[in-house]
Protein backbone atom coordinates (compact mmCIF):
# COMPACT_ATOMS: atom_id res chain seq x y z
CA UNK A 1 0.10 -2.36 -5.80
CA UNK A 2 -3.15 -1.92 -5.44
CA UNK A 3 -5.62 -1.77 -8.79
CA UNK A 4 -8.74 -0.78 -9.73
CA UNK A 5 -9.70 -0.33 -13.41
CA UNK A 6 -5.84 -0.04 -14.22
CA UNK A 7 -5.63 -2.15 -17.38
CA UNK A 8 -4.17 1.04 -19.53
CA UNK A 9 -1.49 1.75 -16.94
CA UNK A 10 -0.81 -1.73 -15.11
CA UNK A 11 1.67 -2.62 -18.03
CA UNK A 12 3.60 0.60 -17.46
CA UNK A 13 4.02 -0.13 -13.24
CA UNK A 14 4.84 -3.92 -13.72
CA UNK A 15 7.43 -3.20 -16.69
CA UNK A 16 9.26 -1.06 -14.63
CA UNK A 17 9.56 -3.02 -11.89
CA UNK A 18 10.28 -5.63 -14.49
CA UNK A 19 13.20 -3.22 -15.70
CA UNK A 20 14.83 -3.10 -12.14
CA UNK A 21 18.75 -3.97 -11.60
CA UNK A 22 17.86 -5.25 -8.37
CA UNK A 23 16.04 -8.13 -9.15
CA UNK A 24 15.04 -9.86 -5.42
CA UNK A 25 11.81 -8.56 -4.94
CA UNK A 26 7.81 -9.79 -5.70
CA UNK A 27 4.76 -7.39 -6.30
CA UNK A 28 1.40 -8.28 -4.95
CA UNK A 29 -1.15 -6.80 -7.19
CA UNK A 30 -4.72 -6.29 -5.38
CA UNK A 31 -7.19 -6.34 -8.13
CA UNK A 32 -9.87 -3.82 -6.32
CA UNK A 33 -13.04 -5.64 -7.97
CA UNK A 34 -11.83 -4.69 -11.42
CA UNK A 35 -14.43 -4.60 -14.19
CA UNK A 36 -12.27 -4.01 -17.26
CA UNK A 37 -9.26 -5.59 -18.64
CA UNK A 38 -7.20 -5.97 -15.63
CA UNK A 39 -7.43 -9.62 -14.96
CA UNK A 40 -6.41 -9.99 -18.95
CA UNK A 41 -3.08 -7.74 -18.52
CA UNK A 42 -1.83 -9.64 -15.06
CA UNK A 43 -2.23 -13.05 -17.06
CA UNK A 44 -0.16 -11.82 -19.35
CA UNK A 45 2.78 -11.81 -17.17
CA UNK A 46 4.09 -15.26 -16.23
CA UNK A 47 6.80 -14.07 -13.95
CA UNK A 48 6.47 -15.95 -10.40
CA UNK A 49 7.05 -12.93 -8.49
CA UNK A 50 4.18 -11.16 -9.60
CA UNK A 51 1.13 -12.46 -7.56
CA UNK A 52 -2.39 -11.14 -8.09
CA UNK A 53 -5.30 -11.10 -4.93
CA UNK A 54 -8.38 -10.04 -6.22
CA UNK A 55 -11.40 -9.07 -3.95
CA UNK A 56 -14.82 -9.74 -5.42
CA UNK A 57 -16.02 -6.33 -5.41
CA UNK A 58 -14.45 -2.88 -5.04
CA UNK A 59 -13.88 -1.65 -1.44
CA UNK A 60 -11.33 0.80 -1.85
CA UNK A 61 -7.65 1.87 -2.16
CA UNK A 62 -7.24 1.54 1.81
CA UNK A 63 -8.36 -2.00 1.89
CA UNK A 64 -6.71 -2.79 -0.98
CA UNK A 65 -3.50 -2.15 0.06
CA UNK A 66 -3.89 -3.52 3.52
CA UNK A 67 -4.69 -6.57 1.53
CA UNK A 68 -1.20 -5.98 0.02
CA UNK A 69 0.67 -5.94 3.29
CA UNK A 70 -1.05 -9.26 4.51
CA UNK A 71 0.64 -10.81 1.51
CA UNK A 72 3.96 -9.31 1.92
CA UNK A 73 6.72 -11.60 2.91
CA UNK A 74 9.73 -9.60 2.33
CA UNK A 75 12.07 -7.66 5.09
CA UNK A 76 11.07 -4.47 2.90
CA UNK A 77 7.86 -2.83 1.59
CA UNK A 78 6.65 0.13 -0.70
CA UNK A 79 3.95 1.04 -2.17
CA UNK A 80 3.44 1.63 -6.28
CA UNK A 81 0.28 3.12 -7.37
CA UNK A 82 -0.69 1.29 -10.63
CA UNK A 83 -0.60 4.24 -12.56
CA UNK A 84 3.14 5.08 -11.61
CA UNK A 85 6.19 3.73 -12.57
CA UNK A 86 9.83 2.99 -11.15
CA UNK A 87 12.84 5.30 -12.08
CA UNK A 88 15.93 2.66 -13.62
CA UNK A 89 17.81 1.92 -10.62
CA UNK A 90 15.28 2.94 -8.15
CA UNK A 91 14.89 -0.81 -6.36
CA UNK A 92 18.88 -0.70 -5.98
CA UNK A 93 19.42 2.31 -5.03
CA UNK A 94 17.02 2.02 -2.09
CA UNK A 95 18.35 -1.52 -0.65
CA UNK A 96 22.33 -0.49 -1.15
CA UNK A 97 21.65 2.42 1.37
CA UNK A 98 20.25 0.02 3.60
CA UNK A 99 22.92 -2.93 3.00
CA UNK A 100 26.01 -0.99 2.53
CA UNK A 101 25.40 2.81 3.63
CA UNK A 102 23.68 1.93 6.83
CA UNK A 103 21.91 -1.56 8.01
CA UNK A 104 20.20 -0.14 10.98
CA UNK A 105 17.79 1.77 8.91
CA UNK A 106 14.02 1.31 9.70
CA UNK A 107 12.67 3.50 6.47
CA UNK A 108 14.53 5.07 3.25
CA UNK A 109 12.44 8.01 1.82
CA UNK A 110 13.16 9.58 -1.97
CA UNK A 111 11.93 12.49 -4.14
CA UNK A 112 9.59 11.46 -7.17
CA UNK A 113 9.23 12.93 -10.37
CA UNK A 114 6.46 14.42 -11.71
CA UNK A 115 5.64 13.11 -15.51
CA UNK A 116 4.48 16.13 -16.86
CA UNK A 117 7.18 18.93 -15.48
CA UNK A 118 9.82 16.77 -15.14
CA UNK A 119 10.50 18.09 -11.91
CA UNK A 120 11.04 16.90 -8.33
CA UNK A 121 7.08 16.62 -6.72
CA UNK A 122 8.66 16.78 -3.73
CA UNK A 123 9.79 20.18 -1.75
CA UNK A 124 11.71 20.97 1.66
CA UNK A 125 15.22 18.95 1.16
CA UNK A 126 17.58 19.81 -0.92
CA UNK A 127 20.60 16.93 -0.09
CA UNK A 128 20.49 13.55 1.51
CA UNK A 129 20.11 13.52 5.47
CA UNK A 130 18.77 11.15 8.23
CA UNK A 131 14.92 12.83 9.20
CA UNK A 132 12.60 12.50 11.53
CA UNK A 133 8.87 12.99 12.12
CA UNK A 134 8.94 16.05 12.84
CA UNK A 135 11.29 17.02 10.17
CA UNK A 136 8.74 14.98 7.74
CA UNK A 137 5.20 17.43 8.92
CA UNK A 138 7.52 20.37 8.96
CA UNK A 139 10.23 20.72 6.70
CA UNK A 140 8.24 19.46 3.61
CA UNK A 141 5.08 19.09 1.26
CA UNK A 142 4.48 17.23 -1.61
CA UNK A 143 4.71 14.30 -3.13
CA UNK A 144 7.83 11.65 -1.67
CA UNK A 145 8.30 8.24 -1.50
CA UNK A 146 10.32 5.33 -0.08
CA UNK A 147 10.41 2.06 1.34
CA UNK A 148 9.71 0.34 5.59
CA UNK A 149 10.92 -2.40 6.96
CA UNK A 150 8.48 -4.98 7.54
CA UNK A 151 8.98 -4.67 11.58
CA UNK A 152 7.73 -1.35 11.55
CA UNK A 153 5.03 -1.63 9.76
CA UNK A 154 4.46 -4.96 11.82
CA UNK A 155 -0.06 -5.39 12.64
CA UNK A 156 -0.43 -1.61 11.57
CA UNK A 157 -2.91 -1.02 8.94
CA UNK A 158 -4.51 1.88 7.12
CA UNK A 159 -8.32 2.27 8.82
CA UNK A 160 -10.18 1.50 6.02
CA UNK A 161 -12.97 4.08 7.47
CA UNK A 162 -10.66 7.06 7.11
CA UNK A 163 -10.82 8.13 3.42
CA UNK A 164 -8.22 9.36 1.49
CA UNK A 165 -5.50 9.85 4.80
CA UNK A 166 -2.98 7.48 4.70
CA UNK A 167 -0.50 9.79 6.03
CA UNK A 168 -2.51 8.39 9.77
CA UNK A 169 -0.43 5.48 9.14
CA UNK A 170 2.54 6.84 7.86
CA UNK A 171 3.03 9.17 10.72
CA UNK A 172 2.26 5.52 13.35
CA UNK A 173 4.91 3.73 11.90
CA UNK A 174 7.65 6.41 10.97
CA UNK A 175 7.50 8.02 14.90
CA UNK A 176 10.88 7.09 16.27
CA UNK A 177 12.00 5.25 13.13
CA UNK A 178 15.77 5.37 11.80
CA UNK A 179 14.77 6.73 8.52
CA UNK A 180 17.09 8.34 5.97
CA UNK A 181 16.35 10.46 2.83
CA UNK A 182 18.07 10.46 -0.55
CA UNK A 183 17.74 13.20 -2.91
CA UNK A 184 16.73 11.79 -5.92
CA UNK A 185 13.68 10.84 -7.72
CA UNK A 186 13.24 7.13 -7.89
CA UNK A 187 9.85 7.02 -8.62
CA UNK A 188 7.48 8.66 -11.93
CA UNK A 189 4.70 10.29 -10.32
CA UNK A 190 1.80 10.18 -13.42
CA UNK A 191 0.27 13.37 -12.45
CA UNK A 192 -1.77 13.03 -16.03
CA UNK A 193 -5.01 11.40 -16.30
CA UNK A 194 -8.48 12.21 -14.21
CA UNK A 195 -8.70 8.61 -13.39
CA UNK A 196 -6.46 9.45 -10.37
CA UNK A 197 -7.69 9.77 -6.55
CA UNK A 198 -5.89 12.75 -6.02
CA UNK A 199 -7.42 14.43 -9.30
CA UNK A 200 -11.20 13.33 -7.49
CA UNK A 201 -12.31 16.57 -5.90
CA UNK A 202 -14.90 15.98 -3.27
CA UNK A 203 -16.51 18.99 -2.07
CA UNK A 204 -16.73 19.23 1.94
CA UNK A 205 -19.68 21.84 1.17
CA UNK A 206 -21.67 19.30 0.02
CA UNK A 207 -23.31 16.61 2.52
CA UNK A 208 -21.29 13.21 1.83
CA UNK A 209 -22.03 10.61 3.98
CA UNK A 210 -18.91 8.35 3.26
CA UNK A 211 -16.69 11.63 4.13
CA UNK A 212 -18.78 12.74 6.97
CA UNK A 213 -18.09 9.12 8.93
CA UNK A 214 -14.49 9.10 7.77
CA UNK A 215 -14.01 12.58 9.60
CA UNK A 216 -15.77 11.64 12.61
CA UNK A 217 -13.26 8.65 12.81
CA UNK A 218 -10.44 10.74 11.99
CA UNK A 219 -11.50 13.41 14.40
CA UNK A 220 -12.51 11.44 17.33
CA UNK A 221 -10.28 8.48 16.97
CA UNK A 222 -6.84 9.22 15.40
CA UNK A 223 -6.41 11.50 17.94
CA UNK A 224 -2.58 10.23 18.50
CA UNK A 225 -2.31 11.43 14.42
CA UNK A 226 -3.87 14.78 14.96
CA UNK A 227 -2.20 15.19 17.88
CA UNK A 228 1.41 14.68 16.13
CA UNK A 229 0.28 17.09 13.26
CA UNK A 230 -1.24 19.72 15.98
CA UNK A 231 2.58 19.81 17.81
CA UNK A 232 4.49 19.84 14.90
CA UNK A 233 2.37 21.04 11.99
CA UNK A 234 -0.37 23.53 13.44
CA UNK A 235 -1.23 24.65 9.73
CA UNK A 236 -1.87 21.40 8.63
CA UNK A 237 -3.93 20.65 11.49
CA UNK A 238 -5.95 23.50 11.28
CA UNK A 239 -6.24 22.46 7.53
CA UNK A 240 -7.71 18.84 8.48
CA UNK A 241 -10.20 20.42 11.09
CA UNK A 242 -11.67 22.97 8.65
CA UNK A 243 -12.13 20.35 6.19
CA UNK A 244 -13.58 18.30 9.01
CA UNK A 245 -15.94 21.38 10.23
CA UNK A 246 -17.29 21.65 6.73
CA UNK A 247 -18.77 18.34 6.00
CA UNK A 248 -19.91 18.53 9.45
CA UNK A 249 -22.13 21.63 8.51
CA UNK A 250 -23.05 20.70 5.54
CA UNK A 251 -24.27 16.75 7.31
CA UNK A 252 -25.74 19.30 9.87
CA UNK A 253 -24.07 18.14 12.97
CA UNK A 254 -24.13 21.44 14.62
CA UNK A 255 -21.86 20.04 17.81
CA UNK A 256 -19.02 18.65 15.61
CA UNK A 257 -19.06 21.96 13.59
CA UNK A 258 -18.59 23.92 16.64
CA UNK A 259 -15.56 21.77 18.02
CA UNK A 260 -13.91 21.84 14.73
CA UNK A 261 -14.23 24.81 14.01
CA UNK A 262 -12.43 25.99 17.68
CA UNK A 263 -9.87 23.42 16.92
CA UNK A 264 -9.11 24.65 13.61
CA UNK A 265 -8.99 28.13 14.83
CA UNK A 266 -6.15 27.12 17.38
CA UNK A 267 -4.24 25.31 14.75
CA UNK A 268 -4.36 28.04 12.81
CA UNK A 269 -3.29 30.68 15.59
CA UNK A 270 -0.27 28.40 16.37
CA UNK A 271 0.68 28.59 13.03
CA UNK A 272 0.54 32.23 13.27
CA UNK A 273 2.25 32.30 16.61
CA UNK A 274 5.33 30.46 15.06
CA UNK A 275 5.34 32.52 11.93
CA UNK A 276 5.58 35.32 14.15
């Protein structure tokens, strides 16, 4: 769980992992360089399992959490934003489909539920199934969530120079993984608030440094993830390299415009091609 200024919403995440049936389990709060109350709420809760890492000053959701996973010692992991909470049940429904329904499972995916609809964030499957990849970049969009077994995930960590796509990881460690989905929402998805990353709107018309060396990261060296999303997503590709060929103009890199640009043009005409 990683934190950053979370104070107001910490209490809500921990209490409802707090809540859980399934009660074998620790959290590993990264306190981000937090400059309000958060240090006050976590000592506040005496419970063993919960175990706080703080790093001195803020360096970002990515790092955070890969600060999370170097501090994980159990056979499973997720991920809770701090501003989200667990669904009653949620921890045991997960681990009984991998203990009872079917051991050899590498991942367990789930639906989420939005706080302020009430509805499933997620869209694509409508009934549990085993999935794949593919399935994953094809068949859906939206907000899901889950849990990985600790050998998948194994040295893999989120490059903390890529902002805001985790999904490079997700797509590493999920490739060829026995993974399973159940078709219920086990997690609240707090879509309230403008404190959230995915409510920060950075424009890509506007020269950013941060996002214009994230891009040429993503672009020239997650080339196995673009390559994944470029077979069996061309839309989303073409999506990524837009985005990519706009900071690039707007940084004034003339040569990385050009070759995003072409490559989001093909992404988008193999979208077109399979619509067709």
């Amino acid at each position: 769980m990683a934190a950053f200024n979370r104070a107001h919403t910490l209490p809500r995440a921990l209490d409802s992992v707090l809540a859980q049936a399934w009660q074998d389990w620790e959290v590993i709060v990264v306190d981000d360089g937090s400059t309000d109350d958060t240090a006050a709420v976590l000592a506040r809760y005496a419970d063993p399992r919960i175990k706080r890492v703080r790093h001195p000053v803020n360096r970002g959701v990515t790092a955070a959490k890969n600060t999370g996973f170097d501090h994980c010692r159990g056979e499973w992991i997720a991920t809770l934003d701090s501003d989200d909470a667990l669904a009653p049940g949620a921890l045991a429904t997960l681990m009984r489909t991998v203990t009872d329904f079917d051991p050899t499972l590498d991942a367990v995916s789930c639906n989420c539920v939005d706080s302020r609809t009430g509805s499933f964030s997620g869209r694509g499957w409508e009934a549990d199934r085993y999935i794949d990849l593919a399935a994953s970049l094809t068949e859906t969009r939206g907000e899901f969530w889950g849990m990985f077994s600790a050998r998948i995930l194994g040295k893999h960590r989120f490059d903390e120079r890529i902002a805001g796509r985790e999904a490079v990881l997700w797509t590493r460690i999920h490739e060829g993984a026995r993974w399973y989905y159940l078709h219920q929402g086990l997690r609240i998805y707090h879509t309230e608030g403008d404190d959230r990353i995915t409510a920060r709107r950075v424009s890509n018309l506007k020269a950013n440094p941060r996002q214009y060396r994230s891009f040429v990261v993503l672009t020239e060296e997650a080339t196995d993830y673009l390559d994944k999303l470029k077979r069996w997503s061309p839309r989303q590709y073409g999506d990524v390299m837009s985005a990519a060929a706009a900071q690039f103009l707007a940084s004034g890199d003339w040569r990385r415009t050009a070759r995003a640009l072409a490559k989001s043009v093909e992404g988008y005409g193999r979208a077109a091609l399979r619509r067709a």
